[in-house]
PDB file of N, CA and C in Angstrom:
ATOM      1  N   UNK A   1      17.626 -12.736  21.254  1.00  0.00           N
ATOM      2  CA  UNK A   1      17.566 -11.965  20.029  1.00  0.00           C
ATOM      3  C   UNK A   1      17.092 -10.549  20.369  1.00  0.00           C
ATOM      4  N   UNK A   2      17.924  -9.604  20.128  1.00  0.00           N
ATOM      5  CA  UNK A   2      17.358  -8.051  19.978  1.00  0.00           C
ATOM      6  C   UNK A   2      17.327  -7.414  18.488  1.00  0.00           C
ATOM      7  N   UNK A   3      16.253  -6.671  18.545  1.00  0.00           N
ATOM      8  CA  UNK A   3      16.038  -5.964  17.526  1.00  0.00           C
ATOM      9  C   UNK A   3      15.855  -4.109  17.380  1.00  0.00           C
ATOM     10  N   UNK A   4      16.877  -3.668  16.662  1.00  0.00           N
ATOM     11  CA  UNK A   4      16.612  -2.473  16.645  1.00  0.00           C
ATOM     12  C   UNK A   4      16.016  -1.651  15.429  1.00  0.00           C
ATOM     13  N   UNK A   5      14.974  -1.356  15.140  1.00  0.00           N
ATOM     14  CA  UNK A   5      13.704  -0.860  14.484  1.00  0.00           C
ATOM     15  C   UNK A   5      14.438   0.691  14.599  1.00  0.00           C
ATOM     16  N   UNK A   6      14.698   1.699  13.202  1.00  0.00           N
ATOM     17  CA  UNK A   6      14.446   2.911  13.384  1.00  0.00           C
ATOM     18  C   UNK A   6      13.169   3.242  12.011  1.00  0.00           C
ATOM     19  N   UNK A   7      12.594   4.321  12.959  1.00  0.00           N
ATOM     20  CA  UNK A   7      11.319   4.863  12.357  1.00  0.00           C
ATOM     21  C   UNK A   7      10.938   6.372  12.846  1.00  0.00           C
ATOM     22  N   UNK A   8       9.887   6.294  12.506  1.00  0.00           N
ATOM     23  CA  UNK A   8       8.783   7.415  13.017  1.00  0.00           C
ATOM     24  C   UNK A   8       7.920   6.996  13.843  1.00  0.00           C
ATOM     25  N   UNK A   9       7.163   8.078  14.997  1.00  0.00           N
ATOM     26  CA  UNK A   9       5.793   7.491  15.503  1.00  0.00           C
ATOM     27  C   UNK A   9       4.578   7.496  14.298  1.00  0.00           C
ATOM     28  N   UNK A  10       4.981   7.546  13.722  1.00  0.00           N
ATOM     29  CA  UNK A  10       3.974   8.514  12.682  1.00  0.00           C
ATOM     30  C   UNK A  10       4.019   7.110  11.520  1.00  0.00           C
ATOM     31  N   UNK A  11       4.742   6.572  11.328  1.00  0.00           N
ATOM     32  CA  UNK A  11       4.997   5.667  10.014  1.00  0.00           C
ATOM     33  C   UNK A  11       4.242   4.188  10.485  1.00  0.00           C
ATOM     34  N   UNK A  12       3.175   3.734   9.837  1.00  0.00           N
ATOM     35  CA  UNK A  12       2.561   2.514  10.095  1.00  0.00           C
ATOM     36  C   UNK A  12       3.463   1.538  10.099  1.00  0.00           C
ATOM     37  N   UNK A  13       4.263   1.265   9.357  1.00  0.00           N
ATOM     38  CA  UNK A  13       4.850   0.338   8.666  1.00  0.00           C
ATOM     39  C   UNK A  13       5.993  -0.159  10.110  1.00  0.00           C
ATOM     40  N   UNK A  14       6.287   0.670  10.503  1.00  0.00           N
ATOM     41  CA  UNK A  14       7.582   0.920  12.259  1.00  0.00           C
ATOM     42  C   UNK A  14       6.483   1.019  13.068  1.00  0.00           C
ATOM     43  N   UNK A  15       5.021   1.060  13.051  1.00  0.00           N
ATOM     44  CA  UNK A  15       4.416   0.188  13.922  1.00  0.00           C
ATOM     45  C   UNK A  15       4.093  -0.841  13.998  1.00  0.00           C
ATOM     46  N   UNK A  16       3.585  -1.567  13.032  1.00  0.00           N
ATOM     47  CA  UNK A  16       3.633  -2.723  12.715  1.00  0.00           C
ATOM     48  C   UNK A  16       4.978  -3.877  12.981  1.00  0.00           C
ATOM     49  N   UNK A  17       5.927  -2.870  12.536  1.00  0.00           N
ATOM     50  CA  UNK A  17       7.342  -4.049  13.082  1.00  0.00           C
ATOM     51  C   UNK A  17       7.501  -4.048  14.587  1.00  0.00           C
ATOM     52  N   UNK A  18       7.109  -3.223  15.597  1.00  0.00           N
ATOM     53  CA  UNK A  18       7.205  -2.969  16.754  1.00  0.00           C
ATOM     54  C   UNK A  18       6.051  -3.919  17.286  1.00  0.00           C
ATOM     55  N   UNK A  19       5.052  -4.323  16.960  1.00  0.00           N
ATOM     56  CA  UNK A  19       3.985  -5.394  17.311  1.00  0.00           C
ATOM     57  C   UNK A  19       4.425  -6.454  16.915  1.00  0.00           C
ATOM     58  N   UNK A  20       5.212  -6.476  15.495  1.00  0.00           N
ATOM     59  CA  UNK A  20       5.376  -8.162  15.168  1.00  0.00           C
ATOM     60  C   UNK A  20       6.241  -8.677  15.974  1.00  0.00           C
ATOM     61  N   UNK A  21       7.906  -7.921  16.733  1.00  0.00           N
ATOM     62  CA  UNK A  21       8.480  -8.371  17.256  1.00  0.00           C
ATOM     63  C   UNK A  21       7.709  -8.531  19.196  1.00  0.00           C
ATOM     64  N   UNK A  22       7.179  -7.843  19.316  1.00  0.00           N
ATOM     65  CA  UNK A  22       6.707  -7.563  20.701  1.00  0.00           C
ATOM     66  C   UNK A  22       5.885  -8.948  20.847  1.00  0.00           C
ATOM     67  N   UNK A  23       4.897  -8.781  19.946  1.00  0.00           N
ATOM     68  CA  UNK A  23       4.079 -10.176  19.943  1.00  0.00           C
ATOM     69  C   UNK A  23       4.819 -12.045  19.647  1.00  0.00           C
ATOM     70  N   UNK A  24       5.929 -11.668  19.469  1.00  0.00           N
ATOM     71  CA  UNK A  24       6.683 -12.724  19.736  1.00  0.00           C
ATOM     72  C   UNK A  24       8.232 -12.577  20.666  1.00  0.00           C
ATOM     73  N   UNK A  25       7.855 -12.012  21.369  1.00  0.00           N
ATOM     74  CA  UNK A  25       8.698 -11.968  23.219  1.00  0.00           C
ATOM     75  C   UNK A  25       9.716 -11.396  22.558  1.00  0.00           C
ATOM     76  N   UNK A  26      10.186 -10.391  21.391  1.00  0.00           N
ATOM     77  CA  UNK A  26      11.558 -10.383  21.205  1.00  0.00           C
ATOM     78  C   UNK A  26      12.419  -9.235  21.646  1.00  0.00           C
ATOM     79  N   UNK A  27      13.121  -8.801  22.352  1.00  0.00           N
ATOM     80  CA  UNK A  27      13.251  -7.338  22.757  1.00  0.00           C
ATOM     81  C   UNK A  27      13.490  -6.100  21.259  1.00  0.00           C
ATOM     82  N   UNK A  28      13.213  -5.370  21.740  1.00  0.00           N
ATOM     83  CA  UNK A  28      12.818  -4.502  20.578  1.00  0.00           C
ATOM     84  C   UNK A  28      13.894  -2.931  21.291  1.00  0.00           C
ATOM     85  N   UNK A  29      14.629  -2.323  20.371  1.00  0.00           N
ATOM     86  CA  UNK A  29      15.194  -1.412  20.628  1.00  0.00           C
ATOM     87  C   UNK A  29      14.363  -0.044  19.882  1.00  0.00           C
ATOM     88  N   UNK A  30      13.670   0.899  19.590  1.00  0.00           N
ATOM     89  CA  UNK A  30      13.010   1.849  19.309  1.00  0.00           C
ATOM     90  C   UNK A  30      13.250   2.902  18.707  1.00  0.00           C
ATOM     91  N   UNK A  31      14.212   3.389  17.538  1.00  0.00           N
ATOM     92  CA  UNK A  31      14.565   4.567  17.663  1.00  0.00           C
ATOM     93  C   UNK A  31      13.831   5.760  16.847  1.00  0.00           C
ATOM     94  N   UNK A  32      13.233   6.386  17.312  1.00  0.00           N
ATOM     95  CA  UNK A  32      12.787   7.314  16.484  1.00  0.00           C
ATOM     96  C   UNK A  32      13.456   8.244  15.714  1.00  0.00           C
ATOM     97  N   UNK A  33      13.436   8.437  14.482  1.00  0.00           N
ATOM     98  CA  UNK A  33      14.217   9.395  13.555  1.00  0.00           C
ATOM     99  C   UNK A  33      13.828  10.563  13.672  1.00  0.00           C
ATOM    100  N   UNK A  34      13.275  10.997  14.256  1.00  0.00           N
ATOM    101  CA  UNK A  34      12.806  12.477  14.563  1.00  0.00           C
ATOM    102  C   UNK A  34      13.249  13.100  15.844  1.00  0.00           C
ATOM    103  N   UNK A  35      13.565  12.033  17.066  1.00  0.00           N
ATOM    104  CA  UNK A  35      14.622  12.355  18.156  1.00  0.00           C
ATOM    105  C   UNK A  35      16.036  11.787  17.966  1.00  0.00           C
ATOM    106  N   UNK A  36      15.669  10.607  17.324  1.00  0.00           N
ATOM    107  CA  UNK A  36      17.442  10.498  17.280  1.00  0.00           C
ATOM    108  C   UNK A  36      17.939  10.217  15.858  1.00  0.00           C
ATOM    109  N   UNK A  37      18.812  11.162  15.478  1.00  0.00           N
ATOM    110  CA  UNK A  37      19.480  11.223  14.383  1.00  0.00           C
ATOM    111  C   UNK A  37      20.582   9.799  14.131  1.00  0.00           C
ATOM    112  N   UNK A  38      19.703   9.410  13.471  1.00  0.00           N
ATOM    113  CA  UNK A  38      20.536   7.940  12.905  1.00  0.00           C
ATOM    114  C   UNK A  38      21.707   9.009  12.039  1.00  0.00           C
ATOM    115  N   UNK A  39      23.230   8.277  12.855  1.00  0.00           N
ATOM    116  CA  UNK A  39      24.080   8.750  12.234  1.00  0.00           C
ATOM    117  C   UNK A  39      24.442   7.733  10.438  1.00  0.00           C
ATOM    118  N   UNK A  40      25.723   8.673  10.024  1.00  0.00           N
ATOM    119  CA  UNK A  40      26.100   8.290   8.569  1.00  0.00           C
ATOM    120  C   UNK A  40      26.777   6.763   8.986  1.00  0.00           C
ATOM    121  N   UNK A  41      27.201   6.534   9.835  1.00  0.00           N
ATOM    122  CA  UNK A  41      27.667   5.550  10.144  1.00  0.00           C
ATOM    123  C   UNK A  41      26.646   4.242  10.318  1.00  0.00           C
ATOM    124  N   UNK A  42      25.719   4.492  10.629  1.00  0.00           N
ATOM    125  CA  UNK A  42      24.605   3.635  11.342  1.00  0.00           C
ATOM    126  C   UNK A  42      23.786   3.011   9.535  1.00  0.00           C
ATOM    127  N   UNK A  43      23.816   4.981   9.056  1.00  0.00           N
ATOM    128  CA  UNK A  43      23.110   4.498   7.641  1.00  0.00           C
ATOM    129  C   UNK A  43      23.667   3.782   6.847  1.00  0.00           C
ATOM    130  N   UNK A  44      25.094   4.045   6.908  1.00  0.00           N
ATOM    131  CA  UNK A  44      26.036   3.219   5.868  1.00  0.00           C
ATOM    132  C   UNK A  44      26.044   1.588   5.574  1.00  0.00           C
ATOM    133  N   UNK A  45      25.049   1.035   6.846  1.00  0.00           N
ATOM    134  CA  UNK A  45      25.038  -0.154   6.976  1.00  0.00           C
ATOM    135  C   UNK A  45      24.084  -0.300   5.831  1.00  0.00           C
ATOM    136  N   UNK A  46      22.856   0.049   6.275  1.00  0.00           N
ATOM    137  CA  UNK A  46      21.985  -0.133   4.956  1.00  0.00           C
ATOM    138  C   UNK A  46      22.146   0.238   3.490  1.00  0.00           C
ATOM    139  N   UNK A  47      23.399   1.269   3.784  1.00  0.00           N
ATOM    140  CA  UNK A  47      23.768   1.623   2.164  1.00  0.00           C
ATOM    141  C   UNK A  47      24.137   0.650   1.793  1.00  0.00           C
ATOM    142  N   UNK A  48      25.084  -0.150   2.087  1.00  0.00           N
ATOM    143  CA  UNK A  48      26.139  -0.858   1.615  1.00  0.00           C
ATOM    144  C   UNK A  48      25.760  -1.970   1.287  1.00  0.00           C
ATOM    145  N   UNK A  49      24.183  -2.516   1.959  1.00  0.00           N
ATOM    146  CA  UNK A  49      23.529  -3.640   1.174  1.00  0.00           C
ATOM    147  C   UNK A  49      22.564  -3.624   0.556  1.00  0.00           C
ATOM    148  N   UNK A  50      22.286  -2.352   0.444  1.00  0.00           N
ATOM    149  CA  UNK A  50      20.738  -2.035  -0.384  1.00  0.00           C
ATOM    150  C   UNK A  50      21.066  -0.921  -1.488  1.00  0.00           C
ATOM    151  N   UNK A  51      21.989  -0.160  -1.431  1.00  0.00           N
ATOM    152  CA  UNK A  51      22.032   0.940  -2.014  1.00  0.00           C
ATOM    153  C   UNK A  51      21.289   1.944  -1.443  1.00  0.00           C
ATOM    154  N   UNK A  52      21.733   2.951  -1.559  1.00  0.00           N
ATOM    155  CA  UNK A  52      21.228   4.453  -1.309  1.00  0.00           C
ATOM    156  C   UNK A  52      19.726   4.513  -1.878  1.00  0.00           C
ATOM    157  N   UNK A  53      19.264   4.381  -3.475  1.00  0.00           N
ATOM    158  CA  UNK A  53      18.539   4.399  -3.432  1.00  0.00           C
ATOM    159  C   UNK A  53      17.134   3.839  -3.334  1.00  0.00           C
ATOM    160  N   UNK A  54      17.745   2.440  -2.551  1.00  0.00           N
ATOM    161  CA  UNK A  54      16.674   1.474  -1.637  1.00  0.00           C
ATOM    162  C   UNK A  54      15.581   2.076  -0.255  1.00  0.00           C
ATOM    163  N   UNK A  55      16.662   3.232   0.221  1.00  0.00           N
ATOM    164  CA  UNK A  55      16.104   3.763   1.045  1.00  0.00           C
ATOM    165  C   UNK A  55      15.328   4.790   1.047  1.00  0.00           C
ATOM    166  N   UNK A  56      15.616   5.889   0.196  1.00  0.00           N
ATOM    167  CA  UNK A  56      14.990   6.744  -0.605  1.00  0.00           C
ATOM    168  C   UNK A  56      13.291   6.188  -1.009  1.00  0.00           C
ATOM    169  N   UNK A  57      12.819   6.795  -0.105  1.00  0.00           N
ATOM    170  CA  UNK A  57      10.971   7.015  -0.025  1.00  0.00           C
ATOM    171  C   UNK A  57      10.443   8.061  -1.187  1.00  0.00           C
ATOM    172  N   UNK A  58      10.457   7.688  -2.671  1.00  0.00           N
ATOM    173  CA  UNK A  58      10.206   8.441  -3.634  1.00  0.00           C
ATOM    174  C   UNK A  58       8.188   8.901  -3.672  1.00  0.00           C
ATOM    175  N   UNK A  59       7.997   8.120  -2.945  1.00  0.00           N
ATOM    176  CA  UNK A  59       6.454   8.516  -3.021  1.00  0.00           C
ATOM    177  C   UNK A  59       5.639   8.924  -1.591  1.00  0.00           C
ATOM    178  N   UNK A  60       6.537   9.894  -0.877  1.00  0.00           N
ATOM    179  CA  UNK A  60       6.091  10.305   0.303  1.00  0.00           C
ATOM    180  C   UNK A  60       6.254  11.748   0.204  1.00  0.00           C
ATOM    181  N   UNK A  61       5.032  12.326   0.473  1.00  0.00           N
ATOM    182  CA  UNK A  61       4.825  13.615   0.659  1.00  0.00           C
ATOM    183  C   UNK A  61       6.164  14.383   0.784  1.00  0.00           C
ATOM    184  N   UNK A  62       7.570  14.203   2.052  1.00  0.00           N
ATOM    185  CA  UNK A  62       8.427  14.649   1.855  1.00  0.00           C
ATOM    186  C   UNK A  62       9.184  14.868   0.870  1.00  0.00           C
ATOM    187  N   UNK A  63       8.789  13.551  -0.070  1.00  0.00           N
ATOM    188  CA  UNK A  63       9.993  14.082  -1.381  1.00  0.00           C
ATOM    189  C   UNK A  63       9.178  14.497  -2.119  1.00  0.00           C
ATOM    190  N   UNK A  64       8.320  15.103  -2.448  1.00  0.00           N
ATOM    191  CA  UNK A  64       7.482  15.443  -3.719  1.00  0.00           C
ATOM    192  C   UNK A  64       7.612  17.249  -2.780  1.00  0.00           C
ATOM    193  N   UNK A  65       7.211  17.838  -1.641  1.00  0.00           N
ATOM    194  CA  UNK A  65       7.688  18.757  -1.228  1.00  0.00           C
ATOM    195  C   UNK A  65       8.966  19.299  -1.012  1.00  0.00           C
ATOM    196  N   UNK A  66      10.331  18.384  -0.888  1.00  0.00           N
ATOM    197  CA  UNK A  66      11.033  18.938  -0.913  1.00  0.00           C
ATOM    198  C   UNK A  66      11.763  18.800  -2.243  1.00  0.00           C
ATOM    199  N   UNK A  67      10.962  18.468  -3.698  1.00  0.00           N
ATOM    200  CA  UNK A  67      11.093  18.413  -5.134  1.00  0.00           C
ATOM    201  C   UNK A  67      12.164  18.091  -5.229  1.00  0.00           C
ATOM    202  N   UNK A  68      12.325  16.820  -4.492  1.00  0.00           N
ATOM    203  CA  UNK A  68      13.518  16.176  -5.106  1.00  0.00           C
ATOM    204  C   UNK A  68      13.356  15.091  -6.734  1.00  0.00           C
ATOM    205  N   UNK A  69      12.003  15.002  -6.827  1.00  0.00           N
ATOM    206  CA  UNK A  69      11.941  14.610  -8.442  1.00  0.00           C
ATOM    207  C   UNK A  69      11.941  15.323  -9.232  1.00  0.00           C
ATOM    208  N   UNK A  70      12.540  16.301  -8.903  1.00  0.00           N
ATOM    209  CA  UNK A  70      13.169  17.602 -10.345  1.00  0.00           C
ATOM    210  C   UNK A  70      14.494  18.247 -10.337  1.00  0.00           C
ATOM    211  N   UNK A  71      15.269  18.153  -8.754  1.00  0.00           N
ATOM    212  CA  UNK A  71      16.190  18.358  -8.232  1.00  0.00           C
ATOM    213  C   UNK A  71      17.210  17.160  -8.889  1.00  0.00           C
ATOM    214  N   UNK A  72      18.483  17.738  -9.373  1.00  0.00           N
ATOM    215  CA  UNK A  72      19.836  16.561  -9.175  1.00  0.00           C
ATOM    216  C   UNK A  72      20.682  16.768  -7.998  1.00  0.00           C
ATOM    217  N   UNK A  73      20.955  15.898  -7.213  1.00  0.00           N
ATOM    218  CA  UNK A  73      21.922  16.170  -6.254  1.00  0.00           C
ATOM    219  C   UNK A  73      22.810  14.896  -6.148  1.00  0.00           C
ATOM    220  N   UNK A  74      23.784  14.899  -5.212  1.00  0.00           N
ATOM    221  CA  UNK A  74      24.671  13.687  -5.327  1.00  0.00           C
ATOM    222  C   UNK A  74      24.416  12.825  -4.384  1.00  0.00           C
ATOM    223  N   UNK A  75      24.785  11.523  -4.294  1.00  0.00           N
ATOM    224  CA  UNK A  75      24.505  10.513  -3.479  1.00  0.00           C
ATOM    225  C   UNK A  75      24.842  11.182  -1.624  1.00  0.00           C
ATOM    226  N   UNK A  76      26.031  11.798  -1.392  1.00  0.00           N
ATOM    227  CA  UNK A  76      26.208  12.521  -0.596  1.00  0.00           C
ATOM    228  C   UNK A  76      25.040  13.661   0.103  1.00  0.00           C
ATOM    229  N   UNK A  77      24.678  14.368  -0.932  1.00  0.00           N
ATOM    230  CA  UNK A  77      23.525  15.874  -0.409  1.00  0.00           C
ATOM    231  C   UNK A  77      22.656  14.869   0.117  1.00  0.00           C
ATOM    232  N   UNK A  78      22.734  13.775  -0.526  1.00  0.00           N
ATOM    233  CA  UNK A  78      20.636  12.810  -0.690  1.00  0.00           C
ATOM    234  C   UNK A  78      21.182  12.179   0.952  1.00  0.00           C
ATOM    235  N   UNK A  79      22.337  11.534   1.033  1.00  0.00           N
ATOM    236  CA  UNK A  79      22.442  11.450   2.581  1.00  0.00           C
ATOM    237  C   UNK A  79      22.204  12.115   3.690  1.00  0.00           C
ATOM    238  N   UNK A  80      22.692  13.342   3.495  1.00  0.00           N
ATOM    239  CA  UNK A  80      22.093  14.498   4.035  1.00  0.00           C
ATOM    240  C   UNK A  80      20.818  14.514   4.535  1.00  0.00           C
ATOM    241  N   UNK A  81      20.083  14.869   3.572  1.00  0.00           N
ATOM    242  CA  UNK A  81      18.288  15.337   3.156  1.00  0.00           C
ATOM    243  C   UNK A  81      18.124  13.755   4.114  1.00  0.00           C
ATOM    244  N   UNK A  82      18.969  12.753   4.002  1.00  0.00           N
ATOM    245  CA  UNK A  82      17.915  11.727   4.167  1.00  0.00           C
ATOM    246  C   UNK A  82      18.097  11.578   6.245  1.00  0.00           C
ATOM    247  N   UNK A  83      19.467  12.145   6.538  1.00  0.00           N
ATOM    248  CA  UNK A  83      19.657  12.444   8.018  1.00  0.00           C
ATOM    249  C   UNK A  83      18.827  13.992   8.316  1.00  0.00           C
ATOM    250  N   UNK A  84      18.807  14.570   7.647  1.00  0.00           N
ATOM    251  CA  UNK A  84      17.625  15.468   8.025  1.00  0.00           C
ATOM    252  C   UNK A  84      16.072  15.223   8.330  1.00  0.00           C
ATOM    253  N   UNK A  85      15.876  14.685   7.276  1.00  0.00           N
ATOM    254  CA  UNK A  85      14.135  14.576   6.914  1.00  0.00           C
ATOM    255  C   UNK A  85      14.139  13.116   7.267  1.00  0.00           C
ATOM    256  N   UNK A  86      14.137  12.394   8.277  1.00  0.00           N
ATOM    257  CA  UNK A  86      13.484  10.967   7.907  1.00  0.00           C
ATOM    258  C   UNK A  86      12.365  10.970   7.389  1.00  0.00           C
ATOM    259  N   UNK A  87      11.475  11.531   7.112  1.00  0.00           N
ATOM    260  CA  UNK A  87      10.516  11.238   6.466  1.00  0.00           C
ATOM    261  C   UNK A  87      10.705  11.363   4.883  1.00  0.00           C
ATOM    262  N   UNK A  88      11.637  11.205   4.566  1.00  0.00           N
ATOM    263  CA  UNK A  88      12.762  11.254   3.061  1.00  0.00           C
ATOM    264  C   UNK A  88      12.165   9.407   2.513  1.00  0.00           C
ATOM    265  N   UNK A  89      12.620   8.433   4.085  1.00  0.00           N
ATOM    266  CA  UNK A  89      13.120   7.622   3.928  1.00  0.00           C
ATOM    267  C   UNK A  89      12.568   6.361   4.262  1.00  0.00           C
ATOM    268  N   UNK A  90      12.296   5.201   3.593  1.00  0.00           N
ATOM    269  CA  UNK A  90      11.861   3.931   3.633  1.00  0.00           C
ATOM    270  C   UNK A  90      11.860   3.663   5.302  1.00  0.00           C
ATOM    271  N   UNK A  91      10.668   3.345   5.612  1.00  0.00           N
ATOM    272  CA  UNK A  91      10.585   2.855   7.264  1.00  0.00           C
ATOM    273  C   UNK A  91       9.959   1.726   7.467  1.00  0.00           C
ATOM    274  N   UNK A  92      10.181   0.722   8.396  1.00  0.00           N
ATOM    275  CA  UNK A  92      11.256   1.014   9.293  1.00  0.00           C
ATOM    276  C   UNK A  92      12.519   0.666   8.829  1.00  0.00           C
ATOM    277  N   UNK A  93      13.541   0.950   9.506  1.00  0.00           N
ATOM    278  CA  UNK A  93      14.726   0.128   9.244  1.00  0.00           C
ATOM    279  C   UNK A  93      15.800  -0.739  10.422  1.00  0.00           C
ATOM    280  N   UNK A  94      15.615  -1.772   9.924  1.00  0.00           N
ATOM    281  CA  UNK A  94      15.309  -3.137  11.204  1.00  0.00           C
ATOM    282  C   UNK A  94      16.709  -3.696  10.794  1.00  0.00           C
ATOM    283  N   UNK A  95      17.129  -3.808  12.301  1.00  0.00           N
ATOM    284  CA  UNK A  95      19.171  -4.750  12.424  1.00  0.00           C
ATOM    285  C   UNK A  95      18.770  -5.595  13.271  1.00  0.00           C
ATOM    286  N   UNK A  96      18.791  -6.915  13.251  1.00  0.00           N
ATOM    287  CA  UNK A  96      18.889  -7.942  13.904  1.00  0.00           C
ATOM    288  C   UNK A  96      20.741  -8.366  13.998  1.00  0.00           C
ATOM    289  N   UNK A  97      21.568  -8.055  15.156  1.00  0.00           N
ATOM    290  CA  UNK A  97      22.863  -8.270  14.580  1.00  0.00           C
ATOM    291  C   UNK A  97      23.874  -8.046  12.811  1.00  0.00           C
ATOM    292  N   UNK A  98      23.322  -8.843  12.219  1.00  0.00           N
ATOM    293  CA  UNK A  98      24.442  -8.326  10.813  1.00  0.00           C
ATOM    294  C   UNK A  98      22.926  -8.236   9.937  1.00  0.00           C
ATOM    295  N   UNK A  99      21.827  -8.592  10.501  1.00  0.00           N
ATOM    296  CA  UNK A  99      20.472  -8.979   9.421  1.00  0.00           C
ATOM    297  C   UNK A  99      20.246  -7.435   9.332  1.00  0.00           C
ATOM    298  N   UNK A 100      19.750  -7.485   7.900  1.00  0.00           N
ATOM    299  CA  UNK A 100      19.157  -5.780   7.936  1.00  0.00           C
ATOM    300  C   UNK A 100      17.930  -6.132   6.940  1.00  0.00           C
ATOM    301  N   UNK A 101      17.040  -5.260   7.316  1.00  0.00           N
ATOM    302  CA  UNK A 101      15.746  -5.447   6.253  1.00  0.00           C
ATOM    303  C   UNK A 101      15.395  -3.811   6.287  1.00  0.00           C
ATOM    304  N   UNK A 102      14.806  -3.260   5.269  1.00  0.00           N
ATOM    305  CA  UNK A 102      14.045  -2.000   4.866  1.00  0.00           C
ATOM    306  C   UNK A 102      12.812  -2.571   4.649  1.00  0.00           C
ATOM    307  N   UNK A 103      11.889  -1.441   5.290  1.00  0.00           N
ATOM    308  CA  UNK A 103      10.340  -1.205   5.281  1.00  0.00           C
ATOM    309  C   UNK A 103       9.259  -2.802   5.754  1.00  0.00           C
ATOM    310  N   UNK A 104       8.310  -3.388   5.357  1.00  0.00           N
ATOM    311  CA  UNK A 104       7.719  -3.992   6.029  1.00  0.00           C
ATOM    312  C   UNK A 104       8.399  -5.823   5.325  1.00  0.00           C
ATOM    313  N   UNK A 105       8.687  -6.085   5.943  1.00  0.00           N
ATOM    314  CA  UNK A 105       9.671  -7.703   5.596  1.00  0.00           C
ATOM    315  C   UNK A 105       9.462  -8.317   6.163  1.00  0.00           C
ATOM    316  N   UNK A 106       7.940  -8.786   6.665  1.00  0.00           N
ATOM    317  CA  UNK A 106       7.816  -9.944   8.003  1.00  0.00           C
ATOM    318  C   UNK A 106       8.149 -11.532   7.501  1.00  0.00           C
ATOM    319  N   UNK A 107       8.097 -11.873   6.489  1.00  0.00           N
ATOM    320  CA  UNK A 107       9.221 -13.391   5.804  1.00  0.00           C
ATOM    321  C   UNK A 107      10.217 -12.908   6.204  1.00  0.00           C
ATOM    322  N   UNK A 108      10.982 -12.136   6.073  1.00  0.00           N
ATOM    323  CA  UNK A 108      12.815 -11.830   6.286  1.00  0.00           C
ATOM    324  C   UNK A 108      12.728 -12.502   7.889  1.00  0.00           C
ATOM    325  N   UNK A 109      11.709 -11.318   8.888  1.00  0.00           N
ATOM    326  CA  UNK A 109      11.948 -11.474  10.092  1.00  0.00           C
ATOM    327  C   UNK A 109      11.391 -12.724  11.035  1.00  0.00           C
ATOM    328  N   UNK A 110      10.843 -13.257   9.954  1.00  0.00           N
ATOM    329  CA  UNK A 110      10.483 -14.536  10.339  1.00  0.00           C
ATOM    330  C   UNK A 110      11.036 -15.714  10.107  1.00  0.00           C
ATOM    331  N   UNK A 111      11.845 -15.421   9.200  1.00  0.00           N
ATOM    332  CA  UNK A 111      12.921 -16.258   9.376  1.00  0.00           C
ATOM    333  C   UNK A 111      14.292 -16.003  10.075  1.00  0.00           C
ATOM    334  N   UNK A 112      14.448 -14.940  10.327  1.00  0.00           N
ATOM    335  CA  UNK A 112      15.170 -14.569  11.678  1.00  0.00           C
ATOM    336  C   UNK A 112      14.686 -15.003  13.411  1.00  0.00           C
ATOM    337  N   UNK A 113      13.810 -15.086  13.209  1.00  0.00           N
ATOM    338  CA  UNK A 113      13.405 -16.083  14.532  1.00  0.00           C
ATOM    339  C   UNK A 113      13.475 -17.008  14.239  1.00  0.00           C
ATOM    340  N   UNK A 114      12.934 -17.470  13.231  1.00  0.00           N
ATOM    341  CA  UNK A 114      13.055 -18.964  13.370  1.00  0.00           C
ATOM    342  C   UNK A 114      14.401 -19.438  13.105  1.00  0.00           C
ATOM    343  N   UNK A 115      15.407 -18.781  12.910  1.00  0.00           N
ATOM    344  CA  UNK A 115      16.595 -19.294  12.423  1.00  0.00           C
ATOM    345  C   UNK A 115      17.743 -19.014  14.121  1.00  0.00           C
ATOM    346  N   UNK A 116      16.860 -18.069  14.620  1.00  0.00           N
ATOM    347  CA  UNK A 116      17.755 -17.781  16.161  1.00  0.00           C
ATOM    348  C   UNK A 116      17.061 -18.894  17.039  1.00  0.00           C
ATOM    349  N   UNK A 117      15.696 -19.572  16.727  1.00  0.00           N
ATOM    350  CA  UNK A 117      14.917 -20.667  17.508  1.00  0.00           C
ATOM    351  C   UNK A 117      15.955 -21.397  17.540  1.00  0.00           C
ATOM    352  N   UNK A 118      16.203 -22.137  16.598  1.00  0.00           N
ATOM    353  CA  UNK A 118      16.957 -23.697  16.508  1.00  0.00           C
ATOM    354  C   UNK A 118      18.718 -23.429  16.534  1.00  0.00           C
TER     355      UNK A 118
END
């Protein structure tokens, strides 16, 4: 089982998933959103089962500075802002093969081991 975690160094929540998988032998892939630009392609995964605005971090310093709760823009610009600024955006964001979870989901990922165990 591999797991690829994108986050921040900075975001507790993508540290915490980086210990839960580590502490149970699982390889862990790392990507930081601040060196590597999670492409539209990569995001689209999580769009497409969460919606756009699942990911959207409405109560983080970034969006209250970059006043996007007074701003209208389209699902498109907000993709944008959200490949710009990860710090826009719900962290971590965790692919186990087709499994996807947003922000801290240790039931999800625990039943992803236990479901790759047996």
């Amino acid at each position: 089982m591999t797991v690829q975690v994108y986050g921040t160094q900075k975001s507790q929540d993508s540290k915490k998933a980086l210990r839960f998988f580590k502490e149970r032998n699982i390889d862990v892939q790392f990507f930081d959103l601040k060196t590597h630009i999670m492409s539209q392609g990569e995001l689209s995964r999580f769009i497409q089962k969460f919606g756009l605005k699942a990911l959207i971090n409405s109560t983080a310093k970034a969006y209250e500075k970059a006043g996007l709760e007074y701003m209208r823009v389209t699902d498109e610009q907000m993709l944008d802002k959200l490949i710009d600024d990860p710090n826009l955006m719900m962290q971590p964001l965790v692919r186990s093969g087709q499994d996807l979870a947003i922000g801290w989901q240790e039931s999800i990922w625990k039943d992803w081991y236990k479901n790759r165990q047996t």
